[in-house]
Protein backbone atom coordinates (compact mmCIF):
# COMPACT_ATOMS: atom_id res chain seq x y z
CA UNK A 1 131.91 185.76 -82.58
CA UNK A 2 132.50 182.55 -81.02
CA UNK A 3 129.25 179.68 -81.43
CA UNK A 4 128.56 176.84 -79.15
CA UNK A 5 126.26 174.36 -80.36
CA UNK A 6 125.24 171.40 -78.92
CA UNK A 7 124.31 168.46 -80.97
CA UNK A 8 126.66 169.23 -83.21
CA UNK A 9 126.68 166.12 -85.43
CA UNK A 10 123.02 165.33 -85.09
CA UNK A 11 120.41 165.90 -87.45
CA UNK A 12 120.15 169.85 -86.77
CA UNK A 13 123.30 170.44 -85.28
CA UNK A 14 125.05 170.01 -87.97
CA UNK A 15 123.40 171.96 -90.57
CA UNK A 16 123.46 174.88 -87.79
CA UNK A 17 127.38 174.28 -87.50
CA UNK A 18 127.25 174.41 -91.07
CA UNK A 19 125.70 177.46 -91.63
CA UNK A 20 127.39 179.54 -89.15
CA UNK A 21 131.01 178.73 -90.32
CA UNK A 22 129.83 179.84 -93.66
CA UNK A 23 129.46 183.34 -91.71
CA UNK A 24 132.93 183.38 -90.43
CA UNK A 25 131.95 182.40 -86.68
CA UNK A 26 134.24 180.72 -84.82
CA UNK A 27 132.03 177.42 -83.52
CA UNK A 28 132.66 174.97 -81.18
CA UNK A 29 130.45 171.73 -81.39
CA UNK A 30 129.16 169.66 -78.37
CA UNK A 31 128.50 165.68 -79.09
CA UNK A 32 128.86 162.87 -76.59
CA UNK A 33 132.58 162.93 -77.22
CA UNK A 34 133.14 166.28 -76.03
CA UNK A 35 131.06 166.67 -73.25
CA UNK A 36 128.32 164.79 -71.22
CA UNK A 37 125.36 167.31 -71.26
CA UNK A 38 123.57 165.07 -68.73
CA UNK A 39 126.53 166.05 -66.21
CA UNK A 40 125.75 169.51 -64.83
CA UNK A 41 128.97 170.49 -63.62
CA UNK A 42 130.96 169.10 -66.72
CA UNK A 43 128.58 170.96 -69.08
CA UNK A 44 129.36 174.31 -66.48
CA UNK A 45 133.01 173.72 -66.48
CA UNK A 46 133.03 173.28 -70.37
CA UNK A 47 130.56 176.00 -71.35
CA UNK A 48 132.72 178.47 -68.82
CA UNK A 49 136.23 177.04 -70.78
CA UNK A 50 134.65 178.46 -73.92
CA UNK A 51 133.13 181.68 -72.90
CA UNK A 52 130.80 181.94 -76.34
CA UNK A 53 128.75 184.42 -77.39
CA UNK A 54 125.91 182.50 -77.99
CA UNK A 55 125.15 178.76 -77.27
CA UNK A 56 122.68 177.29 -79.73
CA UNK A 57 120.79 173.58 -78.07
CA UNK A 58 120.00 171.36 -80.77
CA UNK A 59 120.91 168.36 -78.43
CA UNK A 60 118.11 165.84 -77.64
CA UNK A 61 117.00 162.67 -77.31
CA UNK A 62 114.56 162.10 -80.29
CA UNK A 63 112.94 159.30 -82.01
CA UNK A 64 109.26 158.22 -83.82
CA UNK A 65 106.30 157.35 -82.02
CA UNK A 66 107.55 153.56 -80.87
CA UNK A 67 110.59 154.78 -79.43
CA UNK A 68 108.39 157.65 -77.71
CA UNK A 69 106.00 155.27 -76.24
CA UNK A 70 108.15 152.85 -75.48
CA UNK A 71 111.20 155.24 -73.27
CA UNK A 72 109.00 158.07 -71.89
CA UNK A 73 111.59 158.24 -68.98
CA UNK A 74 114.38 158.56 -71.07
CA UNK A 75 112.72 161.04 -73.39
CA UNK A 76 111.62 163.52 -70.49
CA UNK A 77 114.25 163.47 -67.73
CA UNK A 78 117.10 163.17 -69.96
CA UNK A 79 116.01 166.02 -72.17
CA UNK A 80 115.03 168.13 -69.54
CA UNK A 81 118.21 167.28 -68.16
CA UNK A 82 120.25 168.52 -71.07
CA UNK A 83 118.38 171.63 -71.79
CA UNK A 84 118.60 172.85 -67.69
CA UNK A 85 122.05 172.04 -67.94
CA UNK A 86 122.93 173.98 -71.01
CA UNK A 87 121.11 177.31 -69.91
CA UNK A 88 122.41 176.70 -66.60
CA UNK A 89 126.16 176.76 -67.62
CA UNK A 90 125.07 179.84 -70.13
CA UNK A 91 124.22 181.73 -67.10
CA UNK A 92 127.03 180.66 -65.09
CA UNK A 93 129.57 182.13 -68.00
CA UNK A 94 127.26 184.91 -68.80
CA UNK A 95 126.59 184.26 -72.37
CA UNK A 96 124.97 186.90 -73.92
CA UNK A 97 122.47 184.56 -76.31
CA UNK A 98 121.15 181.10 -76.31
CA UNK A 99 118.85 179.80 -79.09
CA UNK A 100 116.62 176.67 -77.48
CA UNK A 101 115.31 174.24 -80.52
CA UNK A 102 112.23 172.84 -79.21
CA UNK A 103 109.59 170.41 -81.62
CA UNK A 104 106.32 171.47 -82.97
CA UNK A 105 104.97 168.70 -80.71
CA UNK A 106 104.78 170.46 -78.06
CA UNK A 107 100.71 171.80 -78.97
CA UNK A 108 97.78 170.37 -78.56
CA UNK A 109 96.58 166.99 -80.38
CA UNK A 110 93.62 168.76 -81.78
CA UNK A 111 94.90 172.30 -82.26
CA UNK A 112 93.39 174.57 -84.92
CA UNK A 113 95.15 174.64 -87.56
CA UNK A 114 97.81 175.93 -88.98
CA UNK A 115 99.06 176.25 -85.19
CA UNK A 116 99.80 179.55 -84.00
CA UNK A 117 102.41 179.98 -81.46
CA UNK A 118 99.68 181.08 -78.81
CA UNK A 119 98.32 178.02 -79.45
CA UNK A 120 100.56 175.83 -76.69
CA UNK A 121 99.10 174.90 -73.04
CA UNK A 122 95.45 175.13 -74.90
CA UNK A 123 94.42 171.74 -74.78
CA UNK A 124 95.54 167.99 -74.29
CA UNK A 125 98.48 166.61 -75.89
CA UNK A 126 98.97 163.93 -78.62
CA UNK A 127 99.57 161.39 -75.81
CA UNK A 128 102.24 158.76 -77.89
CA UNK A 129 105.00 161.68 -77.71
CA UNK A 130 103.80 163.78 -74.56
CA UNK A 131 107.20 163.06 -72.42
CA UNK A 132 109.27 164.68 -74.78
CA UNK A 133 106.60 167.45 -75.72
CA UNK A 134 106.55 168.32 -72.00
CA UNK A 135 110.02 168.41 -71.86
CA UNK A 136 110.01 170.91 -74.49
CA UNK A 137 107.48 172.93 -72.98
CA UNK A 138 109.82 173.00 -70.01
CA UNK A 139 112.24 174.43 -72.31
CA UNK A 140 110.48 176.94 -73.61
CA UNK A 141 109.37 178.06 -69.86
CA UNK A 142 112.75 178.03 -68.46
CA UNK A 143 113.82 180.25 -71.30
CA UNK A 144 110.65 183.09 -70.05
CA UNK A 145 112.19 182.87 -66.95
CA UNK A 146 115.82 183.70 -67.72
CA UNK A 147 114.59 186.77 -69.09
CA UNK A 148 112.19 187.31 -66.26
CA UNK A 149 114.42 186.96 -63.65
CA UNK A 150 117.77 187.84 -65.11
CA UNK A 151 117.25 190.08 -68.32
CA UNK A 152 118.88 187.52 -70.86
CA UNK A 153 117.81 187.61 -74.00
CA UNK A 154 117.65 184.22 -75.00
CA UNK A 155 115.04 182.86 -77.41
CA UNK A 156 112.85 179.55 -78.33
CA UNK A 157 112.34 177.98 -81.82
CA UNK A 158 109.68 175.34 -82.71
CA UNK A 159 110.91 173.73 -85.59
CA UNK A 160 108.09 171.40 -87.74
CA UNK A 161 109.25 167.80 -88.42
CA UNK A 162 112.90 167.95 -89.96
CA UNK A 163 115.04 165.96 -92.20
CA UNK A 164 118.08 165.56 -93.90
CA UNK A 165 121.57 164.39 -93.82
CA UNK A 166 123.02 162.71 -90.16
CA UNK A 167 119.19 161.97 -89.92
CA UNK A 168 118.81 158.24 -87.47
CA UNK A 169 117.68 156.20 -89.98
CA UNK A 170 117.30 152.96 -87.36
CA UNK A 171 113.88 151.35 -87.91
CA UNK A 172 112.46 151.16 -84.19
CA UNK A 173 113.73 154.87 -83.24
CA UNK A 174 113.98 157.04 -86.09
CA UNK A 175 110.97 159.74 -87.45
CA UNK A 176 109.08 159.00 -90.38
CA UNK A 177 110.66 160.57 -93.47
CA UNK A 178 114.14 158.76 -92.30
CA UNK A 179 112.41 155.20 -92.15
CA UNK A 180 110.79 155.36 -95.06
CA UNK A 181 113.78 156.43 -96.76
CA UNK A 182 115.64 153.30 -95.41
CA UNK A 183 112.76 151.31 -96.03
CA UNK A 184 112.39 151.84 -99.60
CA UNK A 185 116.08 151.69 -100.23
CA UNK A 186 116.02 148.60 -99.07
CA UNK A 187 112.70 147.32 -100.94
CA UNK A 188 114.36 148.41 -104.04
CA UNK A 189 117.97 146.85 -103.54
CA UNK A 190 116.58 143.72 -102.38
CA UNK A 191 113.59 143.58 -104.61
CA UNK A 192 110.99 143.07 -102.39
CA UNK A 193 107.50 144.01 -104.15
CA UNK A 194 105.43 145.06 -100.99
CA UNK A 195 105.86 147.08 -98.02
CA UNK A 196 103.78 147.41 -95.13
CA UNK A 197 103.87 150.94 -93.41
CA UNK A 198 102.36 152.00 -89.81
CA UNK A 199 98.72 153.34 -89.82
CA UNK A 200 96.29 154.79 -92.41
CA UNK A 201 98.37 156.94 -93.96
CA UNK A 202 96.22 159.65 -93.78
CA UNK A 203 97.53 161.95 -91.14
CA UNK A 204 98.92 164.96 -92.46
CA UNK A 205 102.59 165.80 -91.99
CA UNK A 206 104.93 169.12 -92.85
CA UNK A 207 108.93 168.66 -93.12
CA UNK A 208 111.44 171.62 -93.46
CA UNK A 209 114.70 170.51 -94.85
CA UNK A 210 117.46 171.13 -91.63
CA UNK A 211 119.52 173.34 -93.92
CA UNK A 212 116.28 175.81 -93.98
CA UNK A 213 115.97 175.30 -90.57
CA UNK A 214 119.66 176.52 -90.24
CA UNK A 215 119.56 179.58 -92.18
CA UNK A 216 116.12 180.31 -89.63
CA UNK A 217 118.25 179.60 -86.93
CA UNK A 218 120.99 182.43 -87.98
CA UNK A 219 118.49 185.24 -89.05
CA UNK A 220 116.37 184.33 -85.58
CA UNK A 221 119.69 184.86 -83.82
CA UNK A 222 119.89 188.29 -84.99
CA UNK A 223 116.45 189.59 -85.19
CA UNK A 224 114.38 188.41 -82.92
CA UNK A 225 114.53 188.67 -79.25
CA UNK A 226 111.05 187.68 -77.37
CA UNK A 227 109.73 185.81 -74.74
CA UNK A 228 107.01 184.06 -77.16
CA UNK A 229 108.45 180.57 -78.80
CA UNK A 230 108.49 181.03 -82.77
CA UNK A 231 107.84 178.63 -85.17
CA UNK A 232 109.57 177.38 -87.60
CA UNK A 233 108.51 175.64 -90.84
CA UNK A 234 107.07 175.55 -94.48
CA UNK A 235 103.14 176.23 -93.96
CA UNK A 236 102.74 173.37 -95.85
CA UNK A 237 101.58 169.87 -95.19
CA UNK A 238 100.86 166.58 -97.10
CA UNK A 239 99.36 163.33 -95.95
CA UNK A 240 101.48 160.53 -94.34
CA UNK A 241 100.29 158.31 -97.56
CA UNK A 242 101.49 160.96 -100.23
CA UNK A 243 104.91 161.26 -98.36
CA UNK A 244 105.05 157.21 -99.26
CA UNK A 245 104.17 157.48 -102.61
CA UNK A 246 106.49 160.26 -103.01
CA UNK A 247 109.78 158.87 -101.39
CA UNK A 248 108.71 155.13 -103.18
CA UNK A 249 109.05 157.30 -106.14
CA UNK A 250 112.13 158.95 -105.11
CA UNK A 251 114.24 155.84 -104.01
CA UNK A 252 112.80 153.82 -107.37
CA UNK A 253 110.64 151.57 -105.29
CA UNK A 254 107.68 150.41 -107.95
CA UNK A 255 106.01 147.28 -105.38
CA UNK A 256 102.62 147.90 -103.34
CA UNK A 257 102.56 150.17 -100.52
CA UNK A 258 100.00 148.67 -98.06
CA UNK A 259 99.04 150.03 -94.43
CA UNK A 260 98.45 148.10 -90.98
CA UNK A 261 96.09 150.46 -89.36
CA UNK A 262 96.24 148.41 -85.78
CA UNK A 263 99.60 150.86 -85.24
CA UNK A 264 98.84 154.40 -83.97
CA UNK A 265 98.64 157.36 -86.52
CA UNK A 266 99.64 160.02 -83.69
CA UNK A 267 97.87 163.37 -84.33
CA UNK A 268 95.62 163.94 -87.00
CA UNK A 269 97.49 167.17 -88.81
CA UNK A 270 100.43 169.33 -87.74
CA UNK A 271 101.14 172.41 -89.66
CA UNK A 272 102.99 175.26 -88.17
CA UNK A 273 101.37 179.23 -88.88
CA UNK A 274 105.07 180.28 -89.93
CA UNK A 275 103.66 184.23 -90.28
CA UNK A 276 106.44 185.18 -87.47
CA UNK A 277 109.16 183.65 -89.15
CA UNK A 278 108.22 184.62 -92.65
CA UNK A 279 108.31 188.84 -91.08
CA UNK A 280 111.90 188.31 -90.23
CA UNK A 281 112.97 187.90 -94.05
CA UNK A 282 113.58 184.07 -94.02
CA UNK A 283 111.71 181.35 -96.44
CA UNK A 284 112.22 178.20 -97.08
CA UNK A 285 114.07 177.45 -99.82
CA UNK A 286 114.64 173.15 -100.43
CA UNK A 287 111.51 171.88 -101.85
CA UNK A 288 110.75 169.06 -100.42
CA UNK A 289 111.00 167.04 -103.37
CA UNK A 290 114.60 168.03 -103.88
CA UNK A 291 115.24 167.43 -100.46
CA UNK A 292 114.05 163.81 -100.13
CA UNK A 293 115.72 163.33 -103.31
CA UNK A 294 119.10 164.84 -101.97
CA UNK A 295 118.78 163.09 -98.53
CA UNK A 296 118.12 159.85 -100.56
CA UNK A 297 121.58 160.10 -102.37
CA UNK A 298 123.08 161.13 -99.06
CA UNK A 299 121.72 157.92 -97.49
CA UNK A 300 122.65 155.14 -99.80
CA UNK A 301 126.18 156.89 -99.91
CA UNK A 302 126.55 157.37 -96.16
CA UNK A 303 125.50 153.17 -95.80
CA UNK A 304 128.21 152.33 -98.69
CA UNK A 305 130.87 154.04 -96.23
CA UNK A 306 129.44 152.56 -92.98
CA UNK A 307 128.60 156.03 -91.91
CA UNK A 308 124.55 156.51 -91.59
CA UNK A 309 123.07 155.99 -88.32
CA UNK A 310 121.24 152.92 -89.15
């Protein structure tokens, strides 16, 4: 069985790469290196060289709310860009499955919760990320119509937030969980006894561990085969302020956490109904203690080599 996946040594990618070697696939990863996914016919060309058996997207353009707000372009065309691109040169070569990772963003700002997949297109977005929750949406709708029109059987995933090793852990861009990982590394090293954080700290927040994610990814790939998106995630949440405390904790950060609540909380609560999931035989695994705690140490030994993304 031979594996395409794109993003291979992002945040995802990589645990997905990870976890399908350790089946015996033969996989073939797609960075910036290897091929431009914003150039249609290089990502037809390369896609056709191949001739997989499945092509897994985990390539995007991602960041926290500031980088959101402040490149909407960027995080809508381009992603819609790369995700067209992929399925189109999937078709061209005839692959037989393509797994599309979307972003639990993609629902409504003030969605019942724990949000159920039928839950998308019922109601406003959260309007700091809604370029690259629209681009997922377009995703997940371009995926319904390969089906529709030519009888593929490709699938969407909605992963919750994610973390873990290759994470961006660059201040301005990167998702919560990495920058406060970097932030209270640093607080500790240097010694600093306070750090301010953005918001209240009281929206509520849940993380799945990308090597969970992975092994969802690889069961998903062999069970399931619908039109409807499926979730992907713990069930489980915890406020933005706990996650604080908890990775202050973690990285042996003892100063005052304080909060500037003139920056934007983004949506109240996201937790994913992971019901779908959950029928398939998969569960999470990586607490989410033992995965701060293991993406901590992989952190401050990734700076010490110059090889985070920082």
């Amino acid at each position: 069985m031979s594996i395409v996946v794109a993003g291979a040594t992002g945040l995802a990618g990589s645990a997905i790469v990870n976890a399908y070697k350790k089946t015996g696939a033969e996989v073939v990863g797609i960075n910036r290196s290897v091929c431009n996914l914003l150039d249609r016919e290089a990502t037809i060309a390369f896609i056709k060289s191949v001739k997989p058996t499945l092509v897994v997207d985990a390539a995007a353009k991602v960041g926290g709310i500031g980088a959101n707000s402040s490149y909407p372009v960027e995080f809508l065309a381009d992603n819609v860009r790369i995700q067209s691109n992929l399925m189109e040169a999937a078709h061209a070569a005839d692959v037989e499955k393509f797994i599309f990772l979307g972003s639990s963003c993609i629902y409504p700002r003030d969605a019942a919760q724990p949000m159920k997949e039928e839950y998308l297109l019922t109601g406003p977005l959260e309007e700091s990320n809604s370029a690259y929750a629209i681009a997922k949406i377009a995703g997940i709708e371009l995926i319904k119509s390969f089906r529709k029109e030519y009888g593929r059987k490709w699938i969407s995933l909605m992963p919750t937030n994610l973390y873990g090793p290759y994470d961006n852990f660059e201040l301005q861009g990167s998702h919560v969980l990495p920058a406060f990982i970097r932030r209270f590394v640093e607080a500790r090293e240097s010694g600093r006894s306070k750090e301010i954080l953005w918001g209240t700290g009281a929206p509520m927040r849940e993380f799945l561990h990308v090597d969970d994610l992975a092994a969802a990814v690889v069961i998903a790939g062999e069970k399931y085969d619908s039109a409807q998106h499926m979730n992907i995630g713990t069930g489980e949440d915890l406020t933005i302020k706990a996650l604080a405390e908890l990775v202050a904790e973690l990285a042996g950060f003892s100063g005052e956490i304080a909060w500037d609540s003139s920056k934007p909380d983004g949506t109240p609560r996201k937790v994913l109904d992971v019901t779908k999931v959950k029928s398939l035989g998969w569960e999470p695994n990586i607490s989410l203690r033992d995965g701060i705690a293991a993406t901590i140490d992989w952190y401050i030994d990734a700076t010490a080599k110059g090889e985070s993304r920082r």
